[in-house]
Each structure stands twice: as C-alpha cells, then as structure tokens.
ModelCIF file with pLDDT and N, C-alpha, C, O atoms, coordinates in Angstrom:
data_MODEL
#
_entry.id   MODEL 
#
_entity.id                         1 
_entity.type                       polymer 
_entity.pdbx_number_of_molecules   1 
#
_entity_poly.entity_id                      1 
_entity_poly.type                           'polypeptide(L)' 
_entity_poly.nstd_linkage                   no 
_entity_poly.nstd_monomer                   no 
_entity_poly.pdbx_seq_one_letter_code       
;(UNK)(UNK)(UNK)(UNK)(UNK)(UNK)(UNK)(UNK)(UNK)(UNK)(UNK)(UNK)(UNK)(UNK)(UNK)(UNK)
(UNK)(UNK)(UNK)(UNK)(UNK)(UNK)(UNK)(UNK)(UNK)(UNK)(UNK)(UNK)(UNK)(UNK)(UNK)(UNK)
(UNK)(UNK)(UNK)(UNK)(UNK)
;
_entity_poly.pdbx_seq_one_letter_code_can   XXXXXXXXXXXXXXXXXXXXXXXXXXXXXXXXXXXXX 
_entity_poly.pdbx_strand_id                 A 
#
loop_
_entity_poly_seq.entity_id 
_entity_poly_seq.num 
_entity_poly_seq.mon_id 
_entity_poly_seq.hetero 
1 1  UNK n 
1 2  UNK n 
1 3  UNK n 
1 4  UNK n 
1 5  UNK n 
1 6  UNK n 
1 7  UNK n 
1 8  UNK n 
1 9  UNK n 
1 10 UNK n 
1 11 UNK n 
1 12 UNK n 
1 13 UNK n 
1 14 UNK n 
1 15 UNK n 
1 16 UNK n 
1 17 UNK n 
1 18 UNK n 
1 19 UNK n 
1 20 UNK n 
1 21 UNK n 
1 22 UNK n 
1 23 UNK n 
1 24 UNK n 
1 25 UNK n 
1 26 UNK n 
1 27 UNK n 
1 28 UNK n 
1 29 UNK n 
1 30 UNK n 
1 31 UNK n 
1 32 UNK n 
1 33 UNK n 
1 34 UNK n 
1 35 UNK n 
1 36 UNK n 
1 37 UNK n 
#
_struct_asym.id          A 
_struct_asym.entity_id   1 
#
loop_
_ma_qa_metric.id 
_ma_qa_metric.mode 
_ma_qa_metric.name 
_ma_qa_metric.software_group_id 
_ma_qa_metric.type 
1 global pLDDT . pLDDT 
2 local  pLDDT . pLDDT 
#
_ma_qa_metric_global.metric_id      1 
_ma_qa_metric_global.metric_value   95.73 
_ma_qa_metric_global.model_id       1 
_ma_qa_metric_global.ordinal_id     1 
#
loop_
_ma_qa_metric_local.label_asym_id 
_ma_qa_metric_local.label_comp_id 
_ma_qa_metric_local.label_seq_id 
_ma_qa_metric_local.metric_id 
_ma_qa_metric_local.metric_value 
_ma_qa_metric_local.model_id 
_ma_qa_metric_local.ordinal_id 
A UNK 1  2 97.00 1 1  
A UNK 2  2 98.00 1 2  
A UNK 3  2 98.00 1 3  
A UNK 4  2 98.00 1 4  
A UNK 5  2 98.00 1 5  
A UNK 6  2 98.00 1 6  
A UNK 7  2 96.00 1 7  
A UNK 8  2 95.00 1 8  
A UNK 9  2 92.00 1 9  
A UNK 10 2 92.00 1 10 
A UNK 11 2 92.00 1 11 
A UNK 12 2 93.00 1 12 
A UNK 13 2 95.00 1 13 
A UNK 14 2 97.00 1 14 
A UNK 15 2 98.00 1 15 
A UNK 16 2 98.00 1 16 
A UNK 17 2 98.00 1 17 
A UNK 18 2 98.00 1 18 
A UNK 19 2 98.00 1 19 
A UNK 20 2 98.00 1 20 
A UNK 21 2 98.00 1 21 
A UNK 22 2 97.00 1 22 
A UNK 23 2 97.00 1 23 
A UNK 24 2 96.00 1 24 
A UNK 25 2 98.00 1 25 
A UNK 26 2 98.00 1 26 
A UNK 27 2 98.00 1 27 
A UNK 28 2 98.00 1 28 
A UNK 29 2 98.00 1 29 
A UNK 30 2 98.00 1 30 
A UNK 31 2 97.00 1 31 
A UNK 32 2 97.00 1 32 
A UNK 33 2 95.00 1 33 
A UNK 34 2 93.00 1 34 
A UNK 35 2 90.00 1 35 
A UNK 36 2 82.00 1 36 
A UNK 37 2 85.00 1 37 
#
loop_
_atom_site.group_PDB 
_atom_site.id 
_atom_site.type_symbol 
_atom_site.label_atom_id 
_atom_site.label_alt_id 
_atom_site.label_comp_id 
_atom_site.label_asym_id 
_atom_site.label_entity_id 
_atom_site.label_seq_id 
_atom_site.pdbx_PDB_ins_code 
_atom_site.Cartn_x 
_atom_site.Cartn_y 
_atom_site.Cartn_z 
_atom_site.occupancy 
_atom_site.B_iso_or_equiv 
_atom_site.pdbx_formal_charge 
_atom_site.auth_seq_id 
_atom_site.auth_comp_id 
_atom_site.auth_asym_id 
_atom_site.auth_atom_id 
_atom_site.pdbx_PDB_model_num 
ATOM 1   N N  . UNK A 1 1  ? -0.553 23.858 -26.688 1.00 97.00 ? 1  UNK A N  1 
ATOM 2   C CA . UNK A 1 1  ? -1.369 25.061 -26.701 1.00 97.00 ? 1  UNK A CA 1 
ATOM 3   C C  . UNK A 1 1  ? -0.628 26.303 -27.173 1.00 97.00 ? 1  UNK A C  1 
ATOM 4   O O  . UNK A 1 1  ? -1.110 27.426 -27.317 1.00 97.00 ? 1  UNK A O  1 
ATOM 5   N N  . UNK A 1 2  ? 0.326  26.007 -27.339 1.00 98.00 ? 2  UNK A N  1 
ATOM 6   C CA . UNK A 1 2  ? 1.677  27.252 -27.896 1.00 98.00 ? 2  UNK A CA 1 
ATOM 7   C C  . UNK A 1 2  ? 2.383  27.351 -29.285 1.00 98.00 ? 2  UNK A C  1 
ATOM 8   O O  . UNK A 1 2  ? 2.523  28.276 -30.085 1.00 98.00 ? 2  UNK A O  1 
ATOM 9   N N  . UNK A 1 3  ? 2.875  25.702 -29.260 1.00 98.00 ? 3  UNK A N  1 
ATOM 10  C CA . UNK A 1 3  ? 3.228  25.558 -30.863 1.00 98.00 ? 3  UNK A CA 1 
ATOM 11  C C  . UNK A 1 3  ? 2.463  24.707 -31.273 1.00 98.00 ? 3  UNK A C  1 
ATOM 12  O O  . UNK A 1 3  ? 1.650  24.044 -30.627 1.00 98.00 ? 3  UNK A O  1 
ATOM 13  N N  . UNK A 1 4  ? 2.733  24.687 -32.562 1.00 98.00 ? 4  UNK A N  1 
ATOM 14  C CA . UNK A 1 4  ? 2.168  23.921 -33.881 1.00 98.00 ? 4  UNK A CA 1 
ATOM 15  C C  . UNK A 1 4  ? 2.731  23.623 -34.329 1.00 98.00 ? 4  UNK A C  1 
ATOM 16  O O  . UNK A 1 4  ? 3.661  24.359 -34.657 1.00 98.00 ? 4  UNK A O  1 
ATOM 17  N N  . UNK A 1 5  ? 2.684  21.979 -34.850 1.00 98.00 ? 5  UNK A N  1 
ATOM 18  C CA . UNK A 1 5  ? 3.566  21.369 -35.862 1.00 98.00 ? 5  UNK A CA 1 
ATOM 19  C C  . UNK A 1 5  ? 2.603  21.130 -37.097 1.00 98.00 ? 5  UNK A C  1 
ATOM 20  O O  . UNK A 1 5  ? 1.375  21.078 -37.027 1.00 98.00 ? 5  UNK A O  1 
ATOM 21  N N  . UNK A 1 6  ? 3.246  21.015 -38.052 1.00 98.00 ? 6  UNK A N  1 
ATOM 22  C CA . UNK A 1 6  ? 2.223  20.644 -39.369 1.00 98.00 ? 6  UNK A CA 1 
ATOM 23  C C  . UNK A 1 6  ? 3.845  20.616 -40.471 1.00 98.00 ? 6  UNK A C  1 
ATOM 24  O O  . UNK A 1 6  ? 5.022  20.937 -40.308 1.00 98.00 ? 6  UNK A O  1 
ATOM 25  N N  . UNK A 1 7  ? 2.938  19.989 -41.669 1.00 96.00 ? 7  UNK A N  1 
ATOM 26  C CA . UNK A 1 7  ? 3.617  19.242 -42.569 1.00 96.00 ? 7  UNK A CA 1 
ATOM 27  C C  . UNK A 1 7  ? 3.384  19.496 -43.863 1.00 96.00 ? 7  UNK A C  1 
ATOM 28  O O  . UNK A 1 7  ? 2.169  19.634 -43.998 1.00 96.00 ? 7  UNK A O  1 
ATOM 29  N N  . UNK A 1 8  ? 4.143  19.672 -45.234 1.00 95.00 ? 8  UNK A N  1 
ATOM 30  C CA . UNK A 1 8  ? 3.261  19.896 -46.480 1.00 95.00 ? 8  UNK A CA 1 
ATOM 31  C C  . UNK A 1 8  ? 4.575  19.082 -47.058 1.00 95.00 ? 8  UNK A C  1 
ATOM 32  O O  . UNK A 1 8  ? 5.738  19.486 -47.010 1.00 95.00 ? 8  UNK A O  1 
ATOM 33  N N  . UNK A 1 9  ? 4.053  17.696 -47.682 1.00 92.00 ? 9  UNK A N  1 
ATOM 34  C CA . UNK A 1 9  ? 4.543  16.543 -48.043 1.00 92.00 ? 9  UNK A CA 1 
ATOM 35  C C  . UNK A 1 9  ? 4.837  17.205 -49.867 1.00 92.00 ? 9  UNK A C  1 
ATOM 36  O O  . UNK A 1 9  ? 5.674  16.645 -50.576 1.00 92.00 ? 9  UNK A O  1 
ATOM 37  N N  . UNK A 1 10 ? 4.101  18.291 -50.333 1.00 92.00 ? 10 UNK A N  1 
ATOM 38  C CA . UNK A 1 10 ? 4.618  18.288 -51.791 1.00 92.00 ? 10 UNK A CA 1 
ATOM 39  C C  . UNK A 1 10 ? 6.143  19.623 -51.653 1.00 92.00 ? 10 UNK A C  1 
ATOM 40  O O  . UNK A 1 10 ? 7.161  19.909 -52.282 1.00 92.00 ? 10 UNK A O  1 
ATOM 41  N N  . UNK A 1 11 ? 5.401  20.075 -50.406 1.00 92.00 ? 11 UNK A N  1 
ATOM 42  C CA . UNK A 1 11 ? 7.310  20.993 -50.615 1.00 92.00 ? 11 UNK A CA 1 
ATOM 43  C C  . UNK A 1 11 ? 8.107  20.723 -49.515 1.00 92.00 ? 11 UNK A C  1 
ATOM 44  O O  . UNK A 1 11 ? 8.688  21.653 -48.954 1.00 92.00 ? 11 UNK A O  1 
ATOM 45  N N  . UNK A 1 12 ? 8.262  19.092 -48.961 1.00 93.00 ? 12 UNK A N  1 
ATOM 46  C CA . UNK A 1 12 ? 8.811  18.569 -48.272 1.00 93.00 ? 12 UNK A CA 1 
ATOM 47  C C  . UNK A 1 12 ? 9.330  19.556 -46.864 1.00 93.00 ? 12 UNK A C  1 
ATOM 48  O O  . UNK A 1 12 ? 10.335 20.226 -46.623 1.00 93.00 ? 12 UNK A O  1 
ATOM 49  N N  . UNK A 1 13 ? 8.713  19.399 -46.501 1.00 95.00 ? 13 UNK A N  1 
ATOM 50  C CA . UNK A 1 13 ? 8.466  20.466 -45.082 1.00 95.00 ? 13 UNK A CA 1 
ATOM 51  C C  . UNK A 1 13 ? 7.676  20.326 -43.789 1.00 95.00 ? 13 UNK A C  1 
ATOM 52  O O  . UNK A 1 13 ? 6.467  20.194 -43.595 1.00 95.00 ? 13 UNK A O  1 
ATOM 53  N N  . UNK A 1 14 ? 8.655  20.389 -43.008 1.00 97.00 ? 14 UNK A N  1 
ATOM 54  C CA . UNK A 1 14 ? 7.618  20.053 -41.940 1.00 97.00 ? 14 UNK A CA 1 
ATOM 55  C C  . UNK A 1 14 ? 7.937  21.854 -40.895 1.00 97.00 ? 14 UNK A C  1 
ATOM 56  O O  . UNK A 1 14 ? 9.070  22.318 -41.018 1.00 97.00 ? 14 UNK A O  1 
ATOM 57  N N  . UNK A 1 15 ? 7.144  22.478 -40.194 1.00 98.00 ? 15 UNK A N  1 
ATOM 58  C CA . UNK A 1 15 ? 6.775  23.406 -39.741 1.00 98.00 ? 15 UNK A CA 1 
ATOM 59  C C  . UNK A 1 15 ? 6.842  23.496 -38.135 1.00 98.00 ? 15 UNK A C  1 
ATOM 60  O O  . UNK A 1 15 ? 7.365  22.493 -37.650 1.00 98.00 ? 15 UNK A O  1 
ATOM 61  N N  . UNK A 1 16 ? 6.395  24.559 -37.102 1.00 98.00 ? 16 UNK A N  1 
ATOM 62  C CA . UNK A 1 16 ? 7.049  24.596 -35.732 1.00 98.00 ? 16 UNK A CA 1 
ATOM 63  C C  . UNK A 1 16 ? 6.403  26.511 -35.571 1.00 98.00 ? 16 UNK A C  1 
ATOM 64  O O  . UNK A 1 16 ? 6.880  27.623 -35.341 1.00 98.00 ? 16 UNK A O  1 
ATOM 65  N N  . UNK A 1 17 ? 5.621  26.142 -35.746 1.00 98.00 ? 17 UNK A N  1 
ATOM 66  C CA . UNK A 1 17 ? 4.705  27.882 -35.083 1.00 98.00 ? 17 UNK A CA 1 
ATOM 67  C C  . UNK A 1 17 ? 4.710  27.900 -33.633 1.00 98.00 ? 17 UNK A C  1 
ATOM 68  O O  . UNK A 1 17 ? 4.137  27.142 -32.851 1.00 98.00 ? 17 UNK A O  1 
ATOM 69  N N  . UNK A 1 18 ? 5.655  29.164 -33.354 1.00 98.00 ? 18 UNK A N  1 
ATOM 70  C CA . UNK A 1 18 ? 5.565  29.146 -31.988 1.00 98.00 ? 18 UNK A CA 1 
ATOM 71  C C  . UNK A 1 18 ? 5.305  30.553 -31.606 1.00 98.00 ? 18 UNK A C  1 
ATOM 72  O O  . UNK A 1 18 ? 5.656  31.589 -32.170 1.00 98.00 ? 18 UNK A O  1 
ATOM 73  N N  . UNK A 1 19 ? 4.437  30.323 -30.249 1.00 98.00 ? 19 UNK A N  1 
ATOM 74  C CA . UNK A 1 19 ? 3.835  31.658 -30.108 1.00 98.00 ? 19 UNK A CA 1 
ATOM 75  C C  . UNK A 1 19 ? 3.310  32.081 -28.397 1.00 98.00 ? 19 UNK A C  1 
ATOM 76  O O  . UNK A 1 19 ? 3.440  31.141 -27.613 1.00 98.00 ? 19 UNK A O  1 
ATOM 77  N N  . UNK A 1 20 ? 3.068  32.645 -28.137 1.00 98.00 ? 20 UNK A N  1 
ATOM 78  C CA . UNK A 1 20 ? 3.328  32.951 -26.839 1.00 98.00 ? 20 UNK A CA 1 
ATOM 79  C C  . UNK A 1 20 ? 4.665  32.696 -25.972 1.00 98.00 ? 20 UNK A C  1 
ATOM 80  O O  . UNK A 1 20 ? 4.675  32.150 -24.869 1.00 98.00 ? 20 UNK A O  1 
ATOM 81  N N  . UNK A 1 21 ? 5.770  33.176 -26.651 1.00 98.00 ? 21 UNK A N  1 
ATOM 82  C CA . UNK A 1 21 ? 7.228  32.291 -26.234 1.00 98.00 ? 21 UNK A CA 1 
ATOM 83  C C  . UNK A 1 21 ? 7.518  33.461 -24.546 1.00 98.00 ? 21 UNK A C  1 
ATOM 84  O O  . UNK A 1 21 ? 7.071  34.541 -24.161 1.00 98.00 ? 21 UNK A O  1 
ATOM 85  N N  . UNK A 1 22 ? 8.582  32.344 -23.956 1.00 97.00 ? 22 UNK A N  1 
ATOM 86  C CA . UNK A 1 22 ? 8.897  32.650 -22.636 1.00 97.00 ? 22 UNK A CA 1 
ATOM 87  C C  . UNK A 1 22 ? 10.425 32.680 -23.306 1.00 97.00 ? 22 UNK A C  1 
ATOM 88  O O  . UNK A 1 22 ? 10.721 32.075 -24.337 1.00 97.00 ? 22 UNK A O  1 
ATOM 89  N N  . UNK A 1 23 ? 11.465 33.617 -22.411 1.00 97.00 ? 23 UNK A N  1 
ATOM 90  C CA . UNK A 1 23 ? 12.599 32.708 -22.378 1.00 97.00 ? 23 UNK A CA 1 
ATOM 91  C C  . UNK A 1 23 ? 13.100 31.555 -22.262 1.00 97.00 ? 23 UNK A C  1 
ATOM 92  O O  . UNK A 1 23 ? 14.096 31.021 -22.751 1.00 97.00 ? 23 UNK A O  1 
ATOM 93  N N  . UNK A 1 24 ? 11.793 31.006 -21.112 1.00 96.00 ? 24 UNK A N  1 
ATOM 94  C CA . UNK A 1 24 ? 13.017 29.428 -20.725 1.00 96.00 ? 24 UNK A CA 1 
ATOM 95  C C  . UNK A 1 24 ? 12.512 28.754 -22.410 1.00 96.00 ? 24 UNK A C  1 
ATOM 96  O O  . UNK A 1 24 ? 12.614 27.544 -22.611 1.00 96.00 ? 24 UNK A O  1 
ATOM 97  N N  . UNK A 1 25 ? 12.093 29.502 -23.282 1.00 98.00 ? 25 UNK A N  1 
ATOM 98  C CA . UNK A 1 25 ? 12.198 28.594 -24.883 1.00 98.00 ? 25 UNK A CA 1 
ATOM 99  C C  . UNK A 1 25 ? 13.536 28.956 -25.492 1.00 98.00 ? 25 UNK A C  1 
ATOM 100 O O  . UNK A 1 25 ? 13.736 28.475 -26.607 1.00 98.00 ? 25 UNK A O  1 
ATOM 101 N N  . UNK A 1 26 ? 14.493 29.714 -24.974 1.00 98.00 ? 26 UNK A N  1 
ATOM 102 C CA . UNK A 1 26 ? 15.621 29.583 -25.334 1.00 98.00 ? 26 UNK A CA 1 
ATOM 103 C C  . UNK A 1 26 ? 16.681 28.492 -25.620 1.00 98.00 ? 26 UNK A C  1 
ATOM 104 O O  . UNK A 1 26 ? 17.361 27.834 -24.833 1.00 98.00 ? 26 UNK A O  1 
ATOM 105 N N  . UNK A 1 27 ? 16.642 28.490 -26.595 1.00 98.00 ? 27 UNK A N  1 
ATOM 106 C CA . UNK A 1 27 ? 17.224 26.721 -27.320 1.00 98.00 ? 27 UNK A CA 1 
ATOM 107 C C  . UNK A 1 27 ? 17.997 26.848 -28.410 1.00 98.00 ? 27 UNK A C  1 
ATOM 108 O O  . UNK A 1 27 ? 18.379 27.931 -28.855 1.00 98.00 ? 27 UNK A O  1 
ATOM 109 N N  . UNK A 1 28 ? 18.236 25.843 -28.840 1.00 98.00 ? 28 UNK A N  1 
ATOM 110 C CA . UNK A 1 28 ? 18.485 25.416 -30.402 1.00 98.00 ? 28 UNK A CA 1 
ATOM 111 C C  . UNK A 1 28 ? 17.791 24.246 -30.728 1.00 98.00 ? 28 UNK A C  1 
ATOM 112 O O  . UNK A 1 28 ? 17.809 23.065 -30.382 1.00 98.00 ? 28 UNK A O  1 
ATOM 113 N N  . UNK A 1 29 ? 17.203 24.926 -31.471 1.00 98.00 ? 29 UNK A N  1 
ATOM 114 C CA . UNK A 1 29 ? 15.825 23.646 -31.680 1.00 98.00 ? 29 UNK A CA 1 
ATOM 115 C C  . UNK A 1 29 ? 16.272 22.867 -33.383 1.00 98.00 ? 29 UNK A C  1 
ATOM 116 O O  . UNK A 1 29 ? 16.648 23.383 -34.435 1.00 98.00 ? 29 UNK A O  1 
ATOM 117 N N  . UNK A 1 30 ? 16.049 21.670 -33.048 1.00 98.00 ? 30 UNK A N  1 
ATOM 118 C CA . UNK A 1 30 ? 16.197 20.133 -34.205 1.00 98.00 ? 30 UNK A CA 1 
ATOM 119 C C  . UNK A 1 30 ? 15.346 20.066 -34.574 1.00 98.00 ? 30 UNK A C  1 
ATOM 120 O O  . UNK A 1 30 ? 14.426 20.203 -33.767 1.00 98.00 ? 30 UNK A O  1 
ATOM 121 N N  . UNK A 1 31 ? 14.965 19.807 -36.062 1.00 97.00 ? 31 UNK A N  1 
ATOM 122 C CA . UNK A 1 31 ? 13.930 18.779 -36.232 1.00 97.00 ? 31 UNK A CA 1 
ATOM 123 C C  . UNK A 1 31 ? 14.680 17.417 -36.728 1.00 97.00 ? 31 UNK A C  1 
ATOM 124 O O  . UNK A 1 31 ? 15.860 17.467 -37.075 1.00 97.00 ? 31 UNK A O  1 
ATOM 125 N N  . UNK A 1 32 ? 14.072 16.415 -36.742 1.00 97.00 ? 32 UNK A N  1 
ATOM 126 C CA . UNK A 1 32 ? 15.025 15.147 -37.118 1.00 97.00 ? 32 UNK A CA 1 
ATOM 127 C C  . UNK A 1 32 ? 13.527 14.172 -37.713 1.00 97.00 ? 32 UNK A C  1 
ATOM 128 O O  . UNK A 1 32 ? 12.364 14.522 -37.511 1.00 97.00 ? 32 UNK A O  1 
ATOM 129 N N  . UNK A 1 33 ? 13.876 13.151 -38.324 1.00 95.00 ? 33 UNK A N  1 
ATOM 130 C CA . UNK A 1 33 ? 12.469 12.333 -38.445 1.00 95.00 ? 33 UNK A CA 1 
ATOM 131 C C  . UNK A 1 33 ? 13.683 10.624 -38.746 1.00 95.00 ? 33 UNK A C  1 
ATOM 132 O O  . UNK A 1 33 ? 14.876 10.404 -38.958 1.00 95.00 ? 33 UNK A O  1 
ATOM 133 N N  . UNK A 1 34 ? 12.329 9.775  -38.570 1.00 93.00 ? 34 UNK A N  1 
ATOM 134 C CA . UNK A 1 34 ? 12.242 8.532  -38.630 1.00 93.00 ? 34 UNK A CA 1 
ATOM 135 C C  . UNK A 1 34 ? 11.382 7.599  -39.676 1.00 93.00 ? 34 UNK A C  1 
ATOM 136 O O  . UNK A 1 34 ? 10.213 7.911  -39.902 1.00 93.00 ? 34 UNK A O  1 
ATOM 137 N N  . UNK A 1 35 ? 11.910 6.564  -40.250 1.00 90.00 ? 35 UNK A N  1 
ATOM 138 C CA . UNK A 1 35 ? 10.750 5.862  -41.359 1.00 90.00 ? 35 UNK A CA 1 
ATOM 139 C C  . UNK A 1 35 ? 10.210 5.121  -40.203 1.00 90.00 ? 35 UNK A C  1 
ATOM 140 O O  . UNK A 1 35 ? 10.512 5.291  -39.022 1.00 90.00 ? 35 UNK A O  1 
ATOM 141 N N  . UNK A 1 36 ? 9.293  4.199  -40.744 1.00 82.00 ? 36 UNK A N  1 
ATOM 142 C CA . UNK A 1 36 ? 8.711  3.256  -39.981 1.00 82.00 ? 36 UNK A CA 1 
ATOM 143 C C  . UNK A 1 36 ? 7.118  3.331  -40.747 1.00 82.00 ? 36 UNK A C  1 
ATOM 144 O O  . UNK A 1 36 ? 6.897  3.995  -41.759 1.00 82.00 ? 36 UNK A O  1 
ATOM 145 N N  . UNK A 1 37 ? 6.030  2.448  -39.975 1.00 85.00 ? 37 UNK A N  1 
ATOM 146 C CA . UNK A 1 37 ? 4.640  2.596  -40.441 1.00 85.00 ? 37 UNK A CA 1 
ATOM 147 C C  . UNK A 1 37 ? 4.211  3.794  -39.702 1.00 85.00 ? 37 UNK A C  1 
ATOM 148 O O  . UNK A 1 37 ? 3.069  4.231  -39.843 1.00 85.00 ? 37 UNK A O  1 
#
C-alpha cells in the first residue's frame, strides 16, 4: 500500500516508488533478480 514495483523490459529497468516513508524505512535497499519460468 506504500511502494510500487514495476518494470519496463525495453529500458531494462525495474522500479521501487516509495511513499508515505517512516524512518524505520531506513536501509540500504538491493534489487537483485533470478531466471527461471
């Protein structure tokens, strides 16, 4: 209900809208991915 992930496969990108943030979102945030089906 806070973030959003989304993706745009022609400018190889994947996304992380975040919004209504608290501190305890204080991080270092990854993205990482996996092949598979």
């Amino acid at each position: 209900g806070r973030f959003t992930i989304s993706r745009d496969n022609v400018a190889k990108a994947v996304y992380l809208q975040m919004s209504s943030l608290k501190p305890e979102d204080t991080a270092v945030y990854y993205c990482a991915a996996t092949r598979g089906n």
